[in-house]
C-alpha atoms as a PDB file:
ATOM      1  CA  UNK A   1     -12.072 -10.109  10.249  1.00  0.00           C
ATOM      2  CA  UNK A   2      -9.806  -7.682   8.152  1.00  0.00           C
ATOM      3  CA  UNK A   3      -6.201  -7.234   7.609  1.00  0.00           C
ATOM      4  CA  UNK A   4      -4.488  -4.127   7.993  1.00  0.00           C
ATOM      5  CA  UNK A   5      -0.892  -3.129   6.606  1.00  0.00           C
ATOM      6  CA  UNK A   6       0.614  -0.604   7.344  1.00  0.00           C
ATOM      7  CA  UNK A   7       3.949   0.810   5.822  1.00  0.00           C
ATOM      8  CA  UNK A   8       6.253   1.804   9.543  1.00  0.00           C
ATOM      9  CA  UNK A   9       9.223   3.769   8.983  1.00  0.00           C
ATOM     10  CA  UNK A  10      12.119   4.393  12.143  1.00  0.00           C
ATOM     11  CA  UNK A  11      11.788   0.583  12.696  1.00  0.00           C
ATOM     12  CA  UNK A  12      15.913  -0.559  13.165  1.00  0.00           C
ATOM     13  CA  UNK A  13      16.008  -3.486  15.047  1.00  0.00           C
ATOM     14  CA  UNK A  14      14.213  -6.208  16.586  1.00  0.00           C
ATOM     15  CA  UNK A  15      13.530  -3.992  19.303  1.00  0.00           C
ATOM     16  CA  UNK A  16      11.532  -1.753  17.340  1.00  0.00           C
ATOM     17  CA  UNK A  17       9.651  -4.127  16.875  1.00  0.00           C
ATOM     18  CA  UNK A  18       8.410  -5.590  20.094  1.00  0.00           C
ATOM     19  CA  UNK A  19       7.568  -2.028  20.899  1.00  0.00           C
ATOM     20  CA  UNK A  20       5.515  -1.429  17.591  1.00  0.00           C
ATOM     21  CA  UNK A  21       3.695  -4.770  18.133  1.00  0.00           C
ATOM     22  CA  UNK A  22       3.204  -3.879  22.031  1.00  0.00           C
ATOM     23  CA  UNK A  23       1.530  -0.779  20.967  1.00  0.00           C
ATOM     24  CA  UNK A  24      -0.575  -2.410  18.037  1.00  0.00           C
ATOM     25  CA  UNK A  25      -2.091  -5.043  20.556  1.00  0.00           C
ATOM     26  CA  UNK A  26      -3.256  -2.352  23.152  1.00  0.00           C
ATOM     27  CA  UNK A  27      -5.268  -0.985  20.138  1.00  0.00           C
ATOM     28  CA  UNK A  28      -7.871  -3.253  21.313  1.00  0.00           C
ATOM     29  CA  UNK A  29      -9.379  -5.977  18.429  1.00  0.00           C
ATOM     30  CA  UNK A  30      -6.409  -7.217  17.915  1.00  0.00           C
ATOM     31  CA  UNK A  31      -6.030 -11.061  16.601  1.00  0.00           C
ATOM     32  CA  UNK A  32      -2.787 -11.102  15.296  1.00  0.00           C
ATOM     33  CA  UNK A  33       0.439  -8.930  14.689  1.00  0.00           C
ATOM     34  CA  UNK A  34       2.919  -9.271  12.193  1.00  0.00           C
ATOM     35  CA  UNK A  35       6.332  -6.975  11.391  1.00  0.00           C
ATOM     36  CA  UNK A  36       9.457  -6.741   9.778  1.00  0.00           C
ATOM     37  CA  UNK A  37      11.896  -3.830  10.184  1.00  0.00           C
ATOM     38  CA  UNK A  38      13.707  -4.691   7.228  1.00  0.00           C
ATOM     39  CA  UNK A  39      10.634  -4.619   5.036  1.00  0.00           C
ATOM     40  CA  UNK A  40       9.286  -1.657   7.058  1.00  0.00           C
ATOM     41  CA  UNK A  41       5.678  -3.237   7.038  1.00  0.00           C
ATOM     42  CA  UNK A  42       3.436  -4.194  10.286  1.00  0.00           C
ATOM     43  CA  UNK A  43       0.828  -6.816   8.993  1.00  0.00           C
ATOM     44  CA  UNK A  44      -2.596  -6.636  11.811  1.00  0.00           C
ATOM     45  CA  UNK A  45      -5.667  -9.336  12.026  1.00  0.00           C
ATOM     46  CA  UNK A  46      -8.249  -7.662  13.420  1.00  0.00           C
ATOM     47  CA  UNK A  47     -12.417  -7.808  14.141  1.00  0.00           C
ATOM     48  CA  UNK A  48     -14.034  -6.117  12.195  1.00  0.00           C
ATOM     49  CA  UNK A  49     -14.491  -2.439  13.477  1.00  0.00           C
ATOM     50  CA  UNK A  50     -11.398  -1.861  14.526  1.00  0.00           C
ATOM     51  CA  UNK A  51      -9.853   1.213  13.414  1.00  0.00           C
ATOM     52  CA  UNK A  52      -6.979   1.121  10.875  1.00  0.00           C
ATOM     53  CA  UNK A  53      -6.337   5.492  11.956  1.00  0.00           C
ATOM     54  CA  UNK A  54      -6.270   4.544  15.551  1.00  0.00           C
ATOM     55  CA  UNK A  55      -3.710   1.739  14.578  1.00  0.00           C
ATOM     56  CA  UNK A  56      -1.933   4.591  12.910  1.00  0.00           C
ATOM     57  CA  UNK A  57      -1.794   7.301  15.085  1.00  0.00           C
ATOM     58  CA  UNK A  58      -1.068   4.924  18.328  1.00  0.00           C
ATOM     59  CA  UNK A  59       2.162   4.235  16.227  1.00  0.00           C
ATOM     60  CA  UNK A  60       2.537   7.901  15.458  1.00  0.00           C
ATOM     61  CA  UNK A  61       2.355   8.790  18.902  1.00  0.00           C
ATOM     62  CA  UNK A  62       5.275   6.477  19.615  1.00  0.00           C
ATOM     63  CA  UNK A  63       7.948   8.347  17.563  1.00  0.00           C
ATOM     64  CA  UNK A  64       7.896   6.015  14.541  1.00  0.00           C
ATOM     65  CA  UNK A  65       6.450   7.328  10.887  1.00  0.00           C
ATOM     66  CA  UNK A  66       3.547   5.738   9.101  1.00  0.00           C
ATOM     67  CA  UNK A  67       3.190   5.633   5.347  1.00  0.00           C
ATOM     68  CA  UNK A  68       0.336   3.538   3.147  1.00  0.00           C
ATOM     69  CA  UNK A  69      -2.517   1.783   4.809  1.00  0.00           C
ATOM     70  CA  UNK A  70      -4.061  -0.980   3.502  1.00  0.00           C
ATOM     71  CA  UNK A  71      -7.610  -2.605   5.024  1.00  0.00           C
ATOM     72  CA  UNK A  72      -8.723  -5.557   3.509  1.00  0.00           C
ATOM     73  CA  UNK A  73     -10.872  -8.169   4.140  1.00  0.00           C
ATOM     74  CA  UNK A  74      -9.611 -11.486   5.558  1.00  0.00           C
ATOM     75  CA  UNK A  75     -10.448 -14.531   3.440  1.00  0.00           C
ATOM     76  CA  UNK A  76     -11.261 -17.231   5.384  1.00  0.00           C
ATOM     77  CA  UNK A  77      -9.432 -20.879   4.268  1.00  0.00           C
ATOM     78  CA  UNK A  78     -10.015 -24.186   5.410  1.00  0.00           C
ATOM     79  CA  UNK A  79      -8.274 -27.230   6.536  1.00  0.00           C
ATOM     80  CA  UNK A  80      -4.488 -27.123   4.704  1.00  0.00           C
ATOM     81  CA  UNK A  81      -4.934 -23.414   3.844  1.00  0.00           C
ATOM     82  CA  UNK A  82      -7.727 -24.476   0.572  1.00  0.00           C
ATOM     83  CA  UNK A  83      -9.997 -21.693   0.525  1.00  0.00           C
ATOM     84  CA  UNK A  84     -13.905 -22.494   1.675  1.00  0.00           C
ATOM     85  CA  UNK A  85     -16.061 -22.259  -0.934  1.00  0.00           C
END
């Protein structure tokens, strides 16, 4: 798994966001979406694979801007949120 975050700009409302997330879960390996329009950011869980420019430009296409990715891996934690060792 990896987390993606991506830095959206033309989000305004609440609106923006359900599209945004509508388009990020068509990207396909998709766990989980994440976003704020006041912070700008759209947080992804993906599968490994998946493609943080495809993420980008699906969002692109869509009229909104896209600044800094970051990929990262996803740590795995355990019961309570303790990280497995």
């Amino acid at each position: 798994m990896i987390i993606i975050t991506l830095d959206v700009e033309g989000m305004h409302c609440g609106m923006c966001e359900t599209h945004v997330n509508d388009v990020v879960r068509r990207a396909g390996g998709i766990k989980k979406v994440k976003l704020s329009h006041i912070k700008g950011k759209t947080r992804v869980v993906a599968e490994d694979g998946t493609s943080a420019e495809l993420i980008k430009l699906a969002i692109e296409k869509q009229g909104y801007g896209v600044g800094k990715v970051v990929v990262q891996p996803c740590e795995k934690r355990g019961l309570f949120g303790r990280r497995k060792q």
